[in-house]
PDB file of N, CA and C in Angstrom:
ATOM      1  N   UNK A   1      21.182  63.683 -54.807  1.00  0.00           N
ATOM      2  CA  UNK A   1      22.496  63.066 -54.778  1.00  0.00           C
ATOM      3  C   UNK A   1      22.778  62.484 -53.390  1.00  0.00           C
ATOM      4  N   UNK A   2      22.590  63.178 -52.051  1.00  0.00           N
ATOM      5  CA  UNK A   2      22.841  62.991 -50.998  1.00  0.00           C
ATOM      6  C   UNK A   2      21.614  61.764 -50.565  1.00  0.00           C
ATOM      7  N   UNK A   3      20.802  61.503 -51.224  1.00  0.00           N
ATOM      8  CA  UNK A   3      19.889  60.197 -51.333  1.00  0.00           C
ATOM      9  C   UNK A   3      20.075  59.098 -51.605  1.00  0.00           C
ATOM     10  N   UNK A   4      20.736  59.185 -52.714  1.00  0.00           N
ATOM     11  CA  UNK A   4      21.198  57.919 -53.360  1.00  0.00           C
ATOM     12  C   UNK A   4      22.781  57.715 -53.183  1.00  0.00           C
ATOM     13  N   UNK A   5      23.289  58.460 -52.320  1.00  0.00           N
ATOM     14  CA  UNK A   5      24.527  58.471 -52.105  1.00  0.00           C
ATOM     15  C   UNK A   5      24.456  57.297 -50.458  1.00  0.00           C
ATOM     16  N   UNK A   6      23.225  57.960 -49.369  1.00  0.00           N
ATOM     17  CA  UNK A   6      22.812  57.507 -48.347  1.00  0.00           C
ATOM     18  C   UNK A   6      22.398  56.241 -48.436  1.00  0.00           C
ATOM     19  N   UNK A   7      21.747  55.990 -49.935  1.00  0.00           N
ATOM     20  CA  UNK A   7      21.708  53.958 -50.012  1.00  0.00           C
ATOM     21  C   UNK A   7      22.945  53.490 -50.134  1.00  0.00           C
ATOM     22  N   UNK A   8      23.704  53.877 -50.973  1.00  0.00           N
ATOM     23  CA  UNK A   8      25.135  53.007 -50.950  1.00  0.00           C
ATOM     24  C   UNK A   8      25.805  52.943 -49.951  1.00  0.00           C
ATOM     25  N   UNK A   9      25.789  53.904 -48.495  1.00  0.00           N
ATOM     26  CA  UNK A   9      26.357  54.218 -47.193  1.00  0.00           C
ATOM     27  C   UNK A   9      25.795  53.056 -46.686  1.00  0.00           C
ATOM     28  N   UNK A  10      24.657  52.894 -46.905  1.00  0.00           N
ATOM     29  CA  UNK A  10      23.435  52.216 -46.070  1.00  0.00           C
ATOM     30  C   UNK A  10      24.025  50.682 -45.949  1.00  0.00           C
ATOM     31  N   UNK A  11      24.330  50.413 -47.373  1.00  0.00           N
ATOM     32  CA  UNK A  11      23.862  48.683 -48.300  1.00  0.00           C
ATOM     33  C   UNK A  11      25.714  48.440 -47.743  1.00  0.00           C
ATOM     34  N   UNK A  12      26.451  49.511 -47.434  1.00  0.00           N
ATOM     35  CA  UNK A  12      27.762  49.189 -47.496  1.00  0.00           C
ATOM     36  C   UNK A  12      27.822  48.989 -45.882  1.00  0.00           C
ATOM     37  N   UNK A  13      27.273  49.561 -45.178  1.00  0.00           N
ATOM     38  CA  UNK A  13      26.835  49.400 -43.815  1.00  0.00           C
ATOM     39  C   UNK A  13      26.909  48.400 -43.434  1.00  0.00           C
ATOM     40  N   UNK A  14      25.274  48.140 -43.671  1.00  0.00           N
ATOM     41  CA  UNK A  14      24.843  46.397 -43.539  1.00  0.00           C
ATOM     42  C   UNK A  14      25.697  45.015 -44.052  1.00  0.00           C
ATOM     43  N   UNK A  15      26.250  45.318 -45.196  1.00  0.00           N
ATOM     44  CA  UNK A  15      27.105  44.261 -45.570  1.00  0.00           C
ATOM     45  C   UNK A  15      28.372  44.136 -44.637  1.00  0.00           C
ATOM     46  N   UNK A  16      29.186  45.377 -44.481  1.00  0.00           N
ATOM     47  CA  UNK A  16      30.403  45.045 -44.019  1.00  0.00           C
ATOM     48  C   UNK A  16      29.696  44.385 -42.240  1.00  0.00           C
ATOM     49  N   UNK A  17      28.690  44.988 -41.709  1.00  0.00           N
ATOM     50  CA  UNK A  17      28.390  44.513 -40.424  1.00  0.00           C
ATOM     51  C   UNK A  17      27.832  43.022 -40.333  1.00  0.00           C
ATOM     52  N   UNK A  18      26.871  42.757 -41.492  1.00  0.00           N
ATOM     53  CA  UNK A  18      27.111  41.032 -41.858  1.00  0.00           C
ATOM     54  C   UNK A  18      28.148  40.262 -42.137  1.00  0.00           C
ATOM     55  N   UNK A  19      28.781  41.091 -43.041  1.00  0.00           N
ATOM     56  CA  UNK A  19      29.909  39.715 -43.060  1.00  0.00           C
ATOM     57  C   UNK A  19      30.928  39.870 -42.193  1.00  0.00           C
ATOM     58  N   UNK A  20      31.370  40.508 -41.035  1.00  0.00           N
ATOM     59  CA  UNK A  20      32.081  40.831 -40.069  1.00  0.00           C
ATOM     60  C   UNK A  20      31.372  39.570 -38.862  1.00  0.00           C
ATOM     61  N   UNK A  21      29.660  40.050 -39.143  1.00  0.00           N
ATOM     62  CA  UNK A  21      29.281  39.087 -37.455  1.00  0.00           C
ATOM     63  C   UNK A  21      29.392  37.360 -38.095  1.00  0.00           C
ATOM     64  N   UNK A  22      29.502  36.892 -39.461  1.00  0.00           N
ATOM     65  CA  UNK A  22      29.702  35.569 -39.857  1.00  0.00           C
ATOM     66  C   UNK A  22      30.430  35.330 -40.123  1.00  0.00           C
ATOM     67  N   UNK A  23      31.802  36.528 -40.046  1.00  0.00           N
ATOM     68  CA  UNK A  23      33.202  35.601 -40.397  1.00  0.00           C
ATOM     69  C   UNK A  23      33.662  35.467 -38.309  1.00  0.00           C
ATOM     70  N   UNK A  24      33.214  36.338 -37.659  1.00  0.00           N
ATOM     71  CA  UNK A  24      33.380  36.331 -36.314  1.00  0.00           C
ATOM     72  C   UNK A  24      33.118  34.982 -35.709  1.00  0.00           C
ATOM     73  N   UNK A  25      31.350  34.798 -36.302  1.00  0.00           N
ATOM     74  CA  UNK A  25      30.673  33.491 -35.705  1.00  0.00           C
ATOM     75  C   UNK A  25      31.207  32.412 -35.905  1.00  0.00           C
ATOM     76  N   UNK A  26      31.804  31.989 -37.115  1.00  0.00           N
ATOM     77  CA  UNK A  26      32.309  30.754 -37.832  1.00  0.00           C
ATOM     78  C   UNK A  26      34.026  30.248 -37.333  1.00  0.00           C
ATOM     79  N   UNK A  27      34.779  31.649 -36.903  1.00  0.00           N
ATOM     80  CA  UNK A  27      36.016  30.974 -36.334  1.00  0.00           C
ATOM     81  C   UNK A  27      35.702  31.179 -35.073  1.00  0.00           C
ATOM     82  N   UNK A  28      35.057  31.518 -34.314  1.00  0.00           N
ATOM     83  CA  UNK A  28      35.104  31.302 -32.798  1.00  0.00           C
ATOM     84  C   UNK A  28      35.027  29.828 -32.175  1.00  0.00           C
ATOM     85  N   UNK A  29      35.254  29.677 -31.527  1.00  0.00           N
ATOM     86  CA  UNK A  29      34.706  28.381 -31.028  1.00  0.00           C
ATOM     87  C   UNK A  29      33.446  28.550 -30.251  1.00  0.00           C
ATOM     88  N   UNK A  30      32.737  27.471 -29.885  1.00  0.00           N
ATOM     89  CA  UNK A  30      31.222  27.369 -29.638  1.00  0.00           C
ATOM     90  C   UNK A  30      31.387  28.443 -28.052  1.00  0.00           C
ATOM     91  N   UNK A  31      32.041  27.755 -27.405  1.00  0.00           N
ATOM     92  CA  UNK A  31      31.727  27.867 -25.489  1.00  0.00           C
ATOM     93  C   UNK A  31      32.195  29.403 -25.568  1.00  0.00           C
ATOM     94  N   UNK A  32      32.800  29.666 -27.121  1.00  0.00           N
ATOM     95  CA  UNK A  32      33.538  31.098 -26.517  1.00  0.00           C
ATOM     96  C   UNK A  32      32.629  32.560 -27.497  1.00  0.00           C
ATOM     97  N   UNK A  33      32.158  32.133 -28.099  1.00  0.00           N
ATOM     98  CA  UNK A  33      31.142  32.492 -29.030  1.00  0.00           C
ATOM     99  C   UNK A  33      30.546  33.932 -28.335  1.00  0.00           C
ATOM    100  N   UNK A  34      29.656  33.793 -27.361  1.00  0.00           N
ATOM    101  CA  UNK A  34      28.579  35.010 -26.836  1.00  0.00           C
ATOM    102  C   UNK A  34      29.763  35.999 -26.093  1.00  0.00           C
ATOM    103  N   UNK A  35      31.085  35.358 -25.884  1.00  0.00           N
ATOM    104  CA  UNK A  35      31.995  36.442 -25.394  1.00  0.00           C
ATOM    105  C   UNK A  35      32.186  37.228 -26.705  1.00  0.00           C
ATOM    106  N   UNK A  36      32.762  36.868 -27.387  1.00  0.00           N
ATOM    107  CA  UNK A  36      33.146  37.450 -28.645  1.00  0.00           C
ATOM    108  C   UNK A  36      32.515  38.326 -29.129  1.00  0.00           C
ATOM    109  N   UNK A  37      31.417  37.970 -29.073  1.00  0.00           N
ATOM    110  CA  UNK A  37      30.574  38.799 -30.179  1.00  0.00           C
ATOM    111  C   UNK A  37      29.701  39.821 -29.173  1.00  0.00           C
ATOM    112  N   UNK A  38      29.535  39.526 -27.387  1.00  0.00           N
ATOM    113  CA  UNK A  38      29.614  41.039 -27.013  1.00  0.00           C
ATOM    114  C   UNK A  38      30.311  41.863 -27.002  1.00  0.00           C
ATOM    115  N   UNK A  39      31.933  41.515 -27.181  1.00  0.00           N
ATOM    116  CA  UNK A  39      32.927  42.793 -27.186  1.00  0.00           C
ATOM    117  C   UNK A  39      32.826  43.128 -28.428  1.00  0.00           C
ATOM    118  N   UNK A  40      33.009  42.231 -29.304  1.00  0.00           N
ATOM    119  CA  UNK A  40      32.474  42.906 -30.815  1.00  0.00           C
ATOM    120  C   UNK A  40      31.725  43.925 -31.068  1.00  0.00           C
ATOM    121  N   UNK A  41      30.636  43.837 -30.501  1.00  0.00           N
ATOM    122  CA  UNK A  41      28.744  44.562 -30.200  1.00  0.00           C
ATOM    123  C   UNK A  41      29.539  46.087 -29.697  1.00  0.00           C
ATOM    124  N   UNK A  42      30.737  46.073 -28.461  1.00  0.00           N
ATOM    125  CA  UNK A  42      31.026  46.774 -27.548  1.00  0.00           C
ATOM    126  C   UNK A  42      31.667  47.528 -28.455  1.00  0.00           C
ATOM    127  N   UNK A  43      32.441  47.169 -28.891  1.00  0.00           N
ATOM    128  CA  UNK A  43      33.786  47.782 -30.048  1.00  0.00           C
ATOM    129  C   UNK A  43      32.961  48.304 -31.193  1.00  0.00           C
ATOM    130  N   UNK A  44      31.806  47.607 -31.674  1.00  0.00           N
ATOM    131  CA  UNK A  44      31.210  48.399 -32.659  1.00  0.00           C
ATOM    132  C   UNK A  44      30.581  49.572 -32.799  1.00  0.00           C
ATOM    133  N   UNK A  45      29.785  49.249 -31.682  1.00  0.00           N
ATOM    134  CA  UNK A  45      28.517  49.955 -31.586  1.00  0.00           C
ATOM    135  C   UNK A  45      28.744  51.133 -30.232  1.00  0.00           C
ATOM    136  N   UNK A  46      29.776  50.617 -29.395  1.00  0.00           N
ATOM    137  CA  UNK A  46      29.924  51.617 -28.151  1.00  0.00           C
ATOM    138  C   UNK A  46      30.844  52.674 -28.277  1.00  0.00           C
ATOM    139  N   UNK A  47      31.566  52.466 -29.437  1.00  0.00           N
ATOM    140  CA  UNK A  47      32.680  53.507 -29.655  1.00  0.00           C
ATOM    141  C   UNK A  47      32.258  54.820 -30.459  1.00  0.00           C
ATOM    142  N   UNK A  48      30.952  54.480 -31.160  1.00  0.00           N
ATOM    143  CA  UNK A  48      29.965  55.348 -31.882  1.00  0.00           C
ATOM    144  C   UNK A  48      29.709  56.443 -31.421  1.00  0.00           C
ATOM    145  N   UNK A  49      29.367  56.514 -30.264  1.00  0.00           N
ATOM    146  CA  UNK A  49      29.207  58.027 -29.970  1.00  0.00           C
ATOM    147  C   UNK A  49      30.314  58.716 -29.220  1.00  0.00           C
ATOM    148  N   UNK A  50      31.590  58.094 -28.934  1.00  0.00           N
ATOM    149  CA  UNK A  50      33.020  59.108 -29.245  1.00  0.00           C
ATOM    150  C   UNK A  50      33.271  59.677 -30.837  1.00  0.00           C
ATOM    151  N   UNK A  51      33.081  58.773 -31.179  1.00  0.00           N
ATOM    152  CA  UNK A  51      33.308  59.243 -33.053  1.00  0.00           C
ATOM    153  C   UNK A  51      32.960  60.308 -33.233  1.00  0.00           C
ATOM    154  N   UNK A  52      31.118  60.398 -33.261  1.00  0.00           N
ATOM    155  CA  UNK A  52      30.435  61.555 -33.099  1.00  0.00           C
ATOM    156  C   UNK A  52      30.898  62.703 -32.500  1.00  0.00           C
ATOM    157  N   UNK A  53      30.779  62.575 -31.128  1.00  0.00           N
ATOM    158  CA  UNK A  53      31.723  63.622 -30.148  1.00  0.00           C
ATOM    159  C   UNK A  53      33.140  64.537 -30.953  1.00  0.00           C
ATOM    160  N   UNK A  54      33.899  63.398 -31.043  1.00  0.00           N
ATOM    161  CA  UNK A  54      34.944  64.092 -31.928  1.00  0.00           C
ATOM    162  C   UNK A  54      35.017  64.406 -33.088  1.00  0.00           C
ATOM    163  N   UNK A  55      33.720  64.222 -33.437  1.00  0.00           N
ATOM    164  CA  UNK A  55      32.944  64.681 -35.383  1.00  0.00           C
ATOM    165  C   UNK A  55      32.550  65.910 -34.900  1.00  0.00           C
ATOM    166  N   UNK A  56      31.548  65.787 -34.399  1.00  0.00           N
ATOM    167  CA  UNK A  56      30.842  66.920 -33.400  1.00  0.00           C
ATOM    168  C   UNK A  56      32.002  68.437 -33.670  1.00  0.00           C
ATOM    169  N   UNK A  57      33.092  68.016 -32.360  1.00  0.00           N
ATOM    170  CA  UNK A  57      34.159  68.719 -32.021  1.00  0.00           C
ATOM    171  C   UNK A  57      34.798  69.596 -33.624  1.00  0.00           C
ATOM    172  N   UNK A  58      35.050  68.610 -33.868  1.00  0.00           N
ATOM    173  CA  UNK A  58      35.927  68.671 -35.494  1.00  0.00           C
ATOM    174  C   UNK A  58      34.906  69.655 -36.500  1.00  0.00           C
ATOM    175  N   UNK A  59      33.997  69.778 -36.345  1.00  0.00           N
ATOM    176  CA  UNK A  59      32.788  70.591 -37.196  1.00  0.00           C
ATOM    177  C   UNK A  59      33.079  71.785 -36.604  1.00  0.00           C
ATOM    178  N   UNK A  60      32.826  71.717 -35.559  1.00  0.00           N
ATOM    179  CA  UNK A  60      32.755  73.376 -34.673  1.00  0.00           C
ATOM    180  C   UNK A  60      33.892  74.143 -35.055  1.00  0.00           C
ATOM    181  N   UNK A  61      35.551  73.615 -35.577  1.00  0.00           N
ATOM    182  CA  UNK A  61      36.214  74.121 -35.676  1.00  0.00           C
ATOM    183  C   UNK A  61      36.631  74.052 -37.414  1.00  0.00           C
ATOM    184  N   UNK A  62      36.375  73.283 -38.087  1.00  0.00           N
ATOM    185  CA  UNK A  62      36.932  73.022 -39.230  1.00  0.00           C
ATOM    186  C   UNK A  62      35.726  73.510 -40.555  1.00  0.00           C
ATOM    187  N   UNK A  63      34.598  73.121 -39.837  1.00  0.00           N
ATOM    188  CA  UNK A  63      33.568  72.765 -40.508  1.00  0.00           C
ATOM    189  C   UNK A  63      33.125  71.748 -41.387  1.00  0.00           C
ATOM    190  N   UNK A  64      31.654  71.583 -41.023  1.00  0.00           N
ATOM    191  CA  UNK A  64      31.218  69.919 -41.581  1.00  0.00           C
ATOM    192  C   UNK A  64      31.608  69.148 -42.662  1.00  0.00           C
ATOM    193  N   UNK A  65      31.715  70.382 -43.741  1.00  0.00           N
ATOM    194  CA  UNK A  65      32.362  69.757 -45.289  1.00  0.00           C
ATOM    195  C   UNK A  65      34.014  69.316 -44.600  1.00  0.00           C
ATOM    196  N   UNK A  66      34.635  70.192 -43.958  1.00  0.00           N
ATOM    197  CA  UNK A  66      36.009  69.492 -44.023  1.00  0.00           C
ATOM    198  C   UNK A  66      35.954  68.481 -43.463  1.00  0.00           C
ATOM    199  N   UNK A  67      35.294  68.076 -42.077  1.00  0.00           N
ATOM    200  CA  UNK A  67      35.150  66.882 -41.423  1.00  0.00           C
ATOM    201  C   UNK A  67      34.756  65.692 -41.953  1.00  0.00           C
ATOM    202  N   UNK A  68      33.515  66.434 -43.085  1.00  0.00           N
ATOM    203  CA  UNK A  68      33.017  65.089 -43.790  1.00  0.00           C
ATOM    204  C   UNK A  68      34.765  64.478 -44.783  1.00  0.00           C
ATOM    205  N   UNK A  69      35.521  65.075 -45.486  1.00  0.00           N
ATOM    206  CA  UNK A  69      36.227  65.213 -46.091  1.00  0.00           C
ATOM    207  C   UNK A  69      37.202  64.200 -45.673  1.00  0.00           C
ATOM    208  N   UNK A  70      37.367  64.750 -44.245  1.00  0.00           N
ATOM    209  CA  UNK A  70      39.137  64.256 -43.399  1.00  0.00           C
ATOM    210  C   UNK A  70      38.432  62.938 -43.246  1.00  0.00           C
ATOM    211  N   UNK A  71      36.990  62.436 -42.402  1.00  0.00           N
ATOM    212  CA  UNK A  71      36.477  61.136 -42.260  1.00  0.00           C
ATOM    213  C   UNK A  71      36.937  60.256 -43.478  1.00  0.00           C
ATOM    214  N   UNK A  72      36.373  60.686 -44.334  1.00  0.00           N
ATOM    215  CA  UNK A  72      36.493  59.964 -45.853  1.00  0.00           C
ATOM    216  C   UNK A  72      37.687  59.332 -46.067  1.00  0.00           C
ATOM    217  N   UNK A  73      38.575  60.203 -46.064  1.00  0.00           N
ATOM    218  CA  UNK A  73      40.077  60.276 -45.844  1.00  0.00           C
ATOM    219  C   UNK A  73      40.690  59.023 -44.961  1.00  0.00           C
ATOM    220  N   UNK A  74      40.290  59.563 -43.459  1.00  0.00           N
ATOM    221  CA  UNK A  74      40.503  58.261 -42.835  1.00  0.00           C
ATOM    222  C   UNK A  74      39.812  56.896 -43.176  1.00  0.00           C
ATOM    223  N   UNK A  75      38.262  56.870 -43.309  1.00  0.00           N
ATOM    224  CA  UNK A  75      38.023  55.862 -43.755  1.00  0.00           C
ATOM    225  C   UNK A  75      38.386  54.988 -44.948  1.00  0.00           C
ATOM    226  N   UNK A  76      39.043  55.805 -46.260  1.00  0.00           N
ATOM    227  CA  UNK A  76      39.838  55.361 -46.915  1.00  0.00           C
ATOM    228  C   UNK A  76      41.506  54.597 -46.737  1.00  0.00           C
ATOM    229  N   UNK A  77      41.770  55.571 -45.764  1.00  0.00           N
ATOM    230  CA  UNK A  77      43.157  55.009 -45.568  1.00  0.00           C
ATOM    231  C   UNK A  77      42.642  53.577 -44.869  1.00  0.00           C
ATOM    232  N   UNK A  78      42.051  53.409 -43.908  1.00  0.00           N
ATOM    233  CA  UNK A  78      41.665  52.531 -43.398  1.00  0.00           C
ATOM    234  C   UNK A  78      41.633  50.941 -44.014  1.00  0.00           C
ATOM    235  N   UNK A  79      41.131  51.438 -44.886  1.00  0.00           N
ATOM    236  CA  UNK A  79      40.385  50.183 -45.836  1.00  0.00           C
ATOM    237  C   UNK A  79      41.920  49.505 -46.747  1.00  0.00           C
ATOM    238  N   UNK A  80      42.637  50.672 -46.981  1.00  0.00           N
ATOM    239  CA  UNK A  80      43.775  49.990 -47.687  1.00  0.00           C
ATOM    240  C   UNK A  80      44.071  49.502 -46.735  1.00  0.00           C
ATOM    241  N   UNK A  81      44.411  50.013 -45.544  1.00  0.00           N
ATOM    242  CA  UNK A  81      45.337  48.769 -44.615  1.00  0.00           C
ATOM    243  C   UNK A  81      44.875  47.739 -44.446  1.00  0.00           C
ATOM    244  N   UNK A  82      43.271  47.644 -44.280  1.00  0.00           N
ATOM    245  CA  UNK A  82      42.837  46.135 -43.852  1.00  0.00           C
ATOM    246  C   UNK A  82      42.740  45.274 -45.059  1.00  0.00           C
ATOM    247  N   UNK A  83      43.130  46.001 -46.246  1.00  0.00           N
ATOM    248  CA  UNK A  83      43.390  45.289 -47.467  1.00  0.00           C
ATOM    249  C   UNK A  83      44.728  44.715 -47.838  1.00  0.00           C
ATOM    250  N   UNK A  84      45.995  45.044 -47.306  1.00  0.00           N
ATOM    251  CA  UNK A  84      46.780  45.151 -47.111  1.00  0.00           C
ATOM    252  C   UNK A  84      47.112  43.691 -46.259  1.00  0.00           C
ATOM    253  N   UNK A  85      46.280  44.020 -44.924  1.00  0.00           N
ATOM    254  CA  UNK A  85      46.311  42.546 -43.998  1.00  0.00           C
ATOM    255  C   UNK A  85      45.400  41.351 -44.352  1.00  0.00           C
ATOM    256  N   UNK A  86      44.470  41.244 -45.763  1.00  0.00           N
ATOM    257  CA  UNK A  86      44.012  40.121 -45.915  1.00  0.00           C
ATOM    258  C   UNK A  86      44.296  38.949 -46.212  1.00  0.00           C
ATOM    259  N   UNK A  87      45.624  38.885 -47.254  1.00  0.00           N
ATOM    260  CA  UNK A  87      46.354  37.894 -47.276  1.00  0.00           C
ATOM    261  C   UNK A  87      46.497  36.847 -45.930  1.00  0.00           C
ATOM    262  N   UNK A  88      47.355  37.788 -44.663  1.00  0.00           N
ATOM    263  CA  UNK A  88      47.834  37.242 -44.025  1.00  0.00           C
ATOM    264  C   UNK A  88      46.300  36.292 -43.014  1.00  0.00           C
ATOM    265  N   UNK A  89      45.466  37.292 -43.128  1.00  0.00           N
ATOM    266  CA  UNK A  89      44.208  36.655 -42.514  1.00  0.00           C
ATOM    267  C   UNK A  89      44.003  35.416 -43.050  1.00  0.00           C
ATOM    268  N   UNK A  90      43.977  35.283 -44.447  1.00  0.00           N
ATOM    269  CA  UNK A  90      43.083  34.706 -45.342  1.00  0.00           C
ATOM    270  C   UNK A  90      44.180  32.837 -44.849  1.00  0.00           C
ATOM    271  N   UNK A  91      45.688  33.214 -44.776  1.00  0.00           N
ATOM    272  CA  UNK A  91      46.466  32.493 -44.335  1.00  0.00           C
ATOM    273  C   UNK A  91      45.852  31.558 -42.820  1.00  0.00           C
ATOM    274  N   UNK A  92      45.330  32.302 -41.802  1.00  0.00           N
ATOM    275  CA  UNK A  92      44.878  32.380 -40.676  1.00  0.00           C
ATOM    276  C   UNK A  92      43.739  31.449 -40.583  1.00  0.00           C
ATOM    277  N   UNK A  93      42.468  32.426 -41.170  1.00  0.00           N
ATOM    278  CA  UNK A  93      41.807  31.095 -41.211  1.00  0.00           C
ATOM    279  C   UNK A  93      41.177  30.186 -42.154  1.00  0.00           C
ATOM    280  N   UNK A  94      42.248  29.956 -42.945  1.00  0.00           N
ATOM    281  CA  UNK A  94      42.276  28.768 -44.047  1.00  0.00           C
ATOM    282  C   UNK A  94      42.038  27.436 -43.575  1.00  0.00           C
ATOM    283  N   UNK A  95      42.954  27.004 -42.753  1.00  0.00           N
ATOM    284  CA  UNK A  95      43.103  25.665 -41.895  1.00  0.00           C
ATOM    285  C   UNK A  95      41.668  25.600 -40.541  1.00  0.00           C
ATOM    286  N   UNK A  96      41.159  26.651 -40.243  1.00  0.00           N
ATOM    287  CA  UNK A  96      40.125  26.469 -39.326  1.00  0.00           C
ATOM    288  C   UNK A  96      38.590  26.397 -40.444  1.00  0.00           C
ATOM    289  N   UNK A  97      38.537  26.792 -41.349  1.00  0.00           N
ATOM    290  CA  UNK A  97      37.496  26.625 -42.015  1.00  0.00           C
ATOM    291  C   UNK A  97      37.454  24.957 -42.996  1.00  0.00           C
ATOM    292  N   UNK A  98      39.094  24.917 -43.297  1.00  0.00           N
ATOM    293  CA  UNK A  98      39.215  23.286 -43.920  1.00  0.00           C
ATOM    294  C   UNK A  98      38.641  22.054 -42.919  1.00  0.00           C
ATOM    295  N   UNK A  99      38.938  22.472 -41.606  1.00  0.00           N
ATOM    296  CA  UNK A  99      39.157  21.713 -40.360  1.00  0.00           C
ATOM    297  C   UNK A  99      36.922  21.664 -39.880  1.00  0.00           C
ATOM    298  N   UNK A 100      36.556  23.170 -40.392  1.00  0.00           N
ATOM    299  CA  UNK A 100      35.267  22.495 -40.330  1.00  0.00           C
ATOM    300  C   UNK A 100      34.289  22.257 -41.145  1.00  0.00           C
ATOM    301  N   UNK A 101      35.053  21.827 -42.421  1.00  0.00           N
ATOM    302  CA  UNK A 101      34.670  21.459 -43.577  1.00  0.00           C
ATOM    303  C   UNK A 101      34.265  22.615 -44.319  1.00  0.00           C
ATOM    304  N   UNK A 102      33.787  23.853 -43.967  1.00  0.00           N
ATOM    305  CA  UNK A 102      33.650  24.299 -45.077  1.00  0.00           C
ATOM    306  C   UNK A 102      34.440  24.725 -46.362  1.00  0.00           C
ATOM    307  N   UNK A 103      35.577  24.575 -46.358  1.00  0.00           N
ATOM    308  CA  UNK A 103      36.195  24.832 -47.837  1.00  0.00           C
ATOM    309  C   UNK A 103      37.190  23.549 -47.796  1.00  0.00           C
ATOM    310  N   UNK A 104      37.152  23.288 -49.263  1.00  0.00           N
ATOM    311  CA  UNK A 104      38.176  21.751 -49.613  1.00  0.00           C
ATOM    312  C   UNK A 104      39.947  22.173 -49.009  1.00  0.00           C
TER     313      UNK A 104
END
């Protein structure tokens, strides 16, 4: 279970981190581009091992099942909110994607 549970973690991984670095790439502008997407890199990937740390922490006292649990939790709540703010995104960059042709 914890196998085939670890591909869907995996495939959900990779996707949300693809389509995050090509919706990033496509509204940036050119000259500003390699800034972006190192703080991106920074914000993604550097905040990773506080997470841990305070996963870490959170195990020692709660234990792993609850931690795995409360994560879930947050990562759920999470997702409604940024579901929540897509509209207004989708508002955002409508006119920058018309503007470089890709959508009518």
């Amino acid at each position: 279970l914890s196998l085939i549970m670890m591909l869907f973690v995996g495939f959900g991984f990779i996707i949300q981190f693809a389509g995050g670095n090509t919706f990033l790439q496509t509204i940036v502008e050119d000259d500003k581009r390699g800034r972006v997407m190192s703080i991106y890199t920074m914000a993604f990937f550097g905040v990773t091992p506080f997470g841990n740390l305070v996963a870490g922490g959170m195990a020692n006292y709660i234990g792993s099942p609850n931690t795995v649990i409360l994560g879930g939790i947050i990562c759920i709540l999470g997702s409604i909110f940024f579901t929540r703010q897509l509209p207004a995104l989708k508002n955002l960059v409508r006119p920058l994607y018309q503007k470089m042709g890709l959508i009518s």
